[in-house]
Protein backbone atom coordinates (compact mmCIF):
# COMPACT_ATOMS: atom_id res chain seq x y z
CA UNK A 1 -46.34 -81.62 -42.95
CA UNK A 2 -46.88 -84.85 -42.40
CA UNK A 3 -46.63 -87.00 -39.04
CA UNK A 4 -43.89 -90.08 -39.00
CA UNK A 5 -46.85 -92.84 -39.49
CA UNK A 6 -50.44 -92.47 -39.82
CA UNK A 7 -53.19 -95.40 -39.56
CA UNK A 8 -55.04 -95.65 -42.95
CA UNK A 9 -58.73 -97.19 -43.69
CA UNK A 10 -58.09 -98.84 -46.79
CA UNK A 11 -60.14 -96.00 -48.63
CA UNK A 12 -57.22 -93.82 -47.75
CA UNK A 13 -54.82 -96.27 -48.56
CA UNK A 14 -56.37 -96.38 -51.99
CA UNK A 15 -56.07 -92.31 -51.96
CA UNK A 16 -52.71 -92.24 -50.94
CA UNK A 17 -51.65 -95.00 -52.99
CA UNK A 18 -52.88 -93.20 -56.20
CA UNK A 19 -51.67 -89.69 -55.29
CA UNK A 20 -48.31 -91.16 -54.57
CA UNK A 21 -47.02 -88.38 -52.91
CA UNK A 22 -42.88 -87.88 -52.83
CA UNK A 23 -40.24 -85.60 -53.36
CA UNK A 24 -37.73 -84.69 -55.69
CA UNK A 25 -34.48 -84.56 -54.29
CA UNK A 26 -31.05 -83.46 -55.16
CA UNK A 27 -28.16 -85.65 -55.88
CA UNK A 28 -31.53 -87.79 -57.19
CA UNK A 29 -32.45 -86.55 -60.27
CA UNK A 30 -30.90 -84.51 -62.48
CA UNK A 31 -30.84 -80.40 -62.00
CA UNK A 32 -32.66 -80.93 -58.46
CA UNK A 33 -30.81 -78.47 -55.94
CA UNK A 34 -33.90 -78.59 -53.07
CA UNK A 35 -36.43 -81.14 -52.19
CA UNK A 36 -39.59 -80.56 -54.13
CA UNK A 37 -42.99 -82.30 -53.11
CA UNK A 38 -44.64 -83.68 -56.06
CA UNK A 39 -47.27 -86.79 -56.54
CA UNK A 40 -46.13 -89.81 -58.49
CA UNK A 41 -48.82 -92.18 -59.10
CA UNK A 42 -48.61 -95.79 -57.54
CA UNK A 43 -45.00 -94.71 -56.76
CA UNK A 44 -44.04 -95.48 -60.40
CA UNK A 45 -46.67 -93.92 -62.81
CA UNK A 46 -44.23 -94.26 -65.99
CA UNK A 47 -44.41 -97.90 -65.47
CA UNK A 48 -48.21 -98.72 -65.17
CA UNK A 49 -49.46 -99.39 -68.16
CA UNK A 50 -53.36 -99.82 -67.12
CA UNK A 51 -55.19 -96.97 -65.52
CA UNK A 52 -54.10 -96.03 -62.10
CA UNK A 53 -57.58 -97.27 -61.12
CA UNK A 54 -57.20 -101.00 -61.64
CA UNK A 55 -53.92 -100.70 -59.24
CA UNK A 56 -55.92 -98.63 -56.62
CA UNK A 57 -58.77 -101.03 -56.79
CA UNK A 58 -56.40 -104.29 -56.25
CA UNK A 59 -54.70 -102.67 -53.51
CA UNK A 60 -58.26 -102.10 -51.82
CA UNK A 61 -59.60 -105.65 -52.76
CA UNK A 62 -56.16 -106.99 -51.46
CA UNK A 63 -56.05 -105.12 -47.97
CA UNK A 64 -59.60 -106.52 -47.54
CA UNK A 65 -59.32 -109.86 -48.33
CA UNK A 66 -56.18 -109.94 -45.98
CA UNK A 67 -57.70 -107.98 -43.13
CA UNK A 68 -54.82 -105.74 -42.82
CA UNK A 69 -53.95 -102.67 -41.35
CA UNK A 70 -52.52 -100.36 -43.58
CA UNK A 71 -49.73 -97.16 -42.08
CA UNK A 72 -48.44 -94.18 -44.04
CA UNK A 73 -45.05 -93.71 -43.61
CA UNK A 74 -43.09 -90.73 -44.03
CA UNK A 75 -39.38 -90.46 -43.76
CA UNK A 76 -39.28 -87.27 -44.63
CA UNK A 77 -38.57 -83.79 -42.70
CA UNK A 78 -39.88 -82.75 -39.51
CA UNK A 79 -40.49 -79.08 -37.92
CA UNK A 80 -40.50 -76.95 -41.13
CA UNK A 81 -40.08 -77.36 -44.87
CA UNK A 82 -36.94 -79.05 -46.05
CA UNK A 83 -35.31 -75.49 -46.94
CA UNK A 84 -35.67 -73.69 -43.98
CA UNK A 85 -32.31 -73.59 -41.69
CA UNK A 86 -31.81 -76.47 -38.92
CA UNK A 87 -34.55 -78.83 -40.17
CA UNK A 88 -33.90 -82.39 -40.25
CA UNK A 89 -35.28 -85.38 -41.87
CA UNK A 90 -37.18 -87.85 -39.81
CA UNK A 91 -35.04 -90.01 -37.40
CA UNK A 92 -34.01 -93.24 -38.44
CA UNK A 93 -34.14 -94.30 -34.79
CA UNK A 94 -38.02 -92.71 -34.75
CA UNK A 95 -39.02 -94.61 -37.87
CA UNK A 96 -37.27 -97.73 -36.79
CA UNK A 97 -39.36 -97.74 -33.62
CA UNK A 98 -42.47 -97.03 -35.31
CA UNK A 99 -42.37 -99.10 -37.91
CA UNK A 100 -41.37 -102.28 -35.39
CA UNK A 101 -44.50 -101.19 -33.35
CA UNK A 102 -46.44 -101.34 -36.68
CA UNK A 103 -45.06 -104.56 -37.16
CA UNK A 104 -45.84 -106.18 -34.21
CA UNK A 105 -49.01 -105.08 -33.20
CA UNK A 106 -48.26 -102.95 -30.44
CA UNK A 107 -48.98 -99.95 -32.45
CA UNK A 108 -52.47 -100.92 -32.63
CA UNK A 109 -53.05 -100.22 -29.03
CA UNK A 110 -51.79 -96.87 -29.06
CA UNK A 111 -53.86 -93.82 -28.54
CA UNK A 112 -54.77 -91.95 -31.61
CA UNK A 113 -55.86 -88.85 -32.92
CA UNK A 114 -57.56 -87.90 -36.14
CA UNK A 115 -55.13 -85.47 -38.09
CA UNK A 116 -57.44 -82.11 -39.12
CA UNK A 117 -56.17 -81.75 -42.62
CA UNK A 118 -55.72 -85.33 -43.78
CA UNK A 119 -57.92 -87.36 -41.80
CA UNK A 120 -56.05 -90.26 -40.57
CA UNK A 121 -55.04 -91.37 -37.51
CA UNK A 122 -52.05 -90.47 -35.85
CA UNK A 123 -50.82 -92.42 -32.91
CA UNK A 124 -50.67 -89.78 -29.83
CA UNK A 125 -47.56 -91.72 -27.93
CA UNK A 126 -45.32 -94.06 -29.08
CA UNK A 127 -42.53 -96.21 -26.86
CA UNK A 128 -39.04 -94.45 -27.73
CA UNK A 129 -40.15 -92.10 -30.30
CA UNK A 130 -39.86 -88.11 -28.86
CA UNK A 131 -44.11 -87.20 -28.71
CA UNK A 132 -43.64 -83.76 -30.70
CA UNK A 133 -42.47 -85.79 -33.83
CA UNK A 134 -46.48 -87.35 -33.70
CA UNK A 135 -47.28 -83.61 -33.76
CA UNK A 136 -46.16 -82.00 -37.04
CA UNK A 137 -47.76 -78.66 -36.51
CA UNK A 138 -46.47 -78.71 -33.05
CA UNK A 139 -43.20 -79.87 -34.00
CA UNK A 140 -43.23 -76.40 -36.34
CA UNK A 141 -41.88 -73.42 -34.17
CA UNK A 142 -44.55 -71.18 -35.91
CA UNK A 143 -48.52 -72.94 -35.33
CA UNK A 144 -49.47 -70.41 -38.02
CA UNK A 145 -47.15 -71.30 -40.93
CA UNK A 146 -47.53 -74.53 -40.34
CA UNK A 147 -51.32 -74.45 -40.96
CA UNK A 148 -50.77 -72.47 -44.11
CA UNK A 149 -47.94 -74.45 -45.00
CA UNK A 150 -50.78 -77.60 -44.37
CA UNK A 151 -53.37 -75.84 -46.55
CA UNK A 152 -51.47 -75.55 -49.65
CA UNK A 153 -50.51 -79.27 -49.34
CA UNK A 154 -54.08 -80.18 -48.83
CA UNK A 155 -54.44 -77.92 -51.76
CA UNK A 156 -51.77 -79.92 -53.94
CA UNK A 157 -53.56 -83.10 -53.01
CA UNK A 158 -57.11 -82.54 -54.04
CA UNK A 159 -55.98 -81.01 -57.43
CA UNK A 160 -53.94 -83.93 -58.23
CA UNK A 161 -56.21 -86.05 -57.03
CA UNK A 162 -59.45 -84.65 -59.56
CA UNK A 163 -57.64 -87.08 -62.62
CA UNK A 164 -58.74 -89.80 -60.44
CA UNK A 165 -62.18 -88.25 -59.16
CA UNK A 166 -64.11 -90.10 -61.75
CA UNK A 167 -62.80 -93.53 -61.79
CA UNK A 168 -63.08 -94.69 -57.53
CA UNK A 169 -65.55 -95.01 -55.74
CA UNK A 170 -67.21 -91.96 -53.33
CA UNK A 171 -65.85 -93.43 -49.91
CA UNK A 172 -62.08 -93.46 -51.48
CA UNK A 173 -62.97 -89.84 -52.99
CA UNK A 174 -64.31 -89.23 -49.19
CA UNK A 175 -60.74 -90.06 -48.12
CA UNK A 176 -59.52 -87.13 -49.42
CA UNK A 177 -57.37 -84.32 -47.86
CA UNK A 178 -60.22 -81.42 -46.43
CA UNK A 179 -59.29 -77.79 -46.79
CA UNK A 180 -60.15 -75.58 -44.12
CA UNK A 181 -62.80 -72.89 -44.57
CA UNK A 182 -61.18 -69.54 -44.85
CA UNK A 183 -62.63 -67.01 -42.42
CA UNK A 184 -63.74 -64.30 -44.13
């Protein structure tokens, strides 16, 4: 659902950061057989023992204070949920590439589009990495599951996301996932 790496204000870093969104995988935990998306906060919720908030907020302070540019990664599947037939996890040599252009600036540079469910910015072309990986719904074979497959996410998101709705601030609550109208 999501593209290979996404350009993040740091109010969607903050977002992101608290949702924590992952997977459950098998051979990972115990009585796992298929991936399962689920949202762990910080990346480690069981080990924070102040409010997710005061992490969130550091992280925000932090990326400001250092002027940085913040990416979501994922290294997870491409072209269809993890249980359908023939779909593959993210290329190593895809993220590798990406990830060096993130880390040397070149990235920067690139065009970009804004993604319609989550917001951020998704680099159009990237040096060595295959253009219809930047494209998850165009990487799907079917446009229309994808965007219902996208929904739900965006769904999943902004639920988990309402424990947190009262302690940020409205620009990180503005950084949330938007669910498209449904035509009636």
């Amino acid at each position: 659902m999501l593209p290979p790496i996404a350009r993040l204000t740091p109010d969607q870093a903050m977002y992101h950061f608290l949702s924590g969104y992952t997977a459950r995988v098998a051979g990972t935990e115990i009585g796992v057989t298929e991936p399962e998306a689920t949202f762990s906060t910080c990346f480690g919720a069981p080990f924070m023992p102040r409010h997710p908030s005061i992490y969130g907020n550091l992280l925000k302070e932090r990326i400001a204070k250092g002027g940085v540019k913040c990416w979501l990664v994922n290294t997870g599947w491409s072209g269809g949920l993890a249980t359908m037939p023939g779909i593959k996890r993210m290329p190593i040599k895809a993220t590798r590439a990406l990830l060096n252009a993130a880390l040397d600036g070149s990235l920067n540079s690139a065009e970009f589009r804004k993604d319609p469910n989550f917001g951020f910015e998704v680099p159009v072309s990237v040096p060595g990495v295959d253009t219809k990986l930047l494209d998850p719904r165009g990487a799907w074979a079917d446009g229309d599951a994808y965007d219902r497959t996208a929904q739900e996410l965006v769904r999943k998101f902004i639920d988990n996301f309402a424990q947190f709705a009262d302690h940020v601030d409205e620009s990180v609550r503005q950084a949330a996932p938007v669910a498209a109208a449904v035509a009636a």
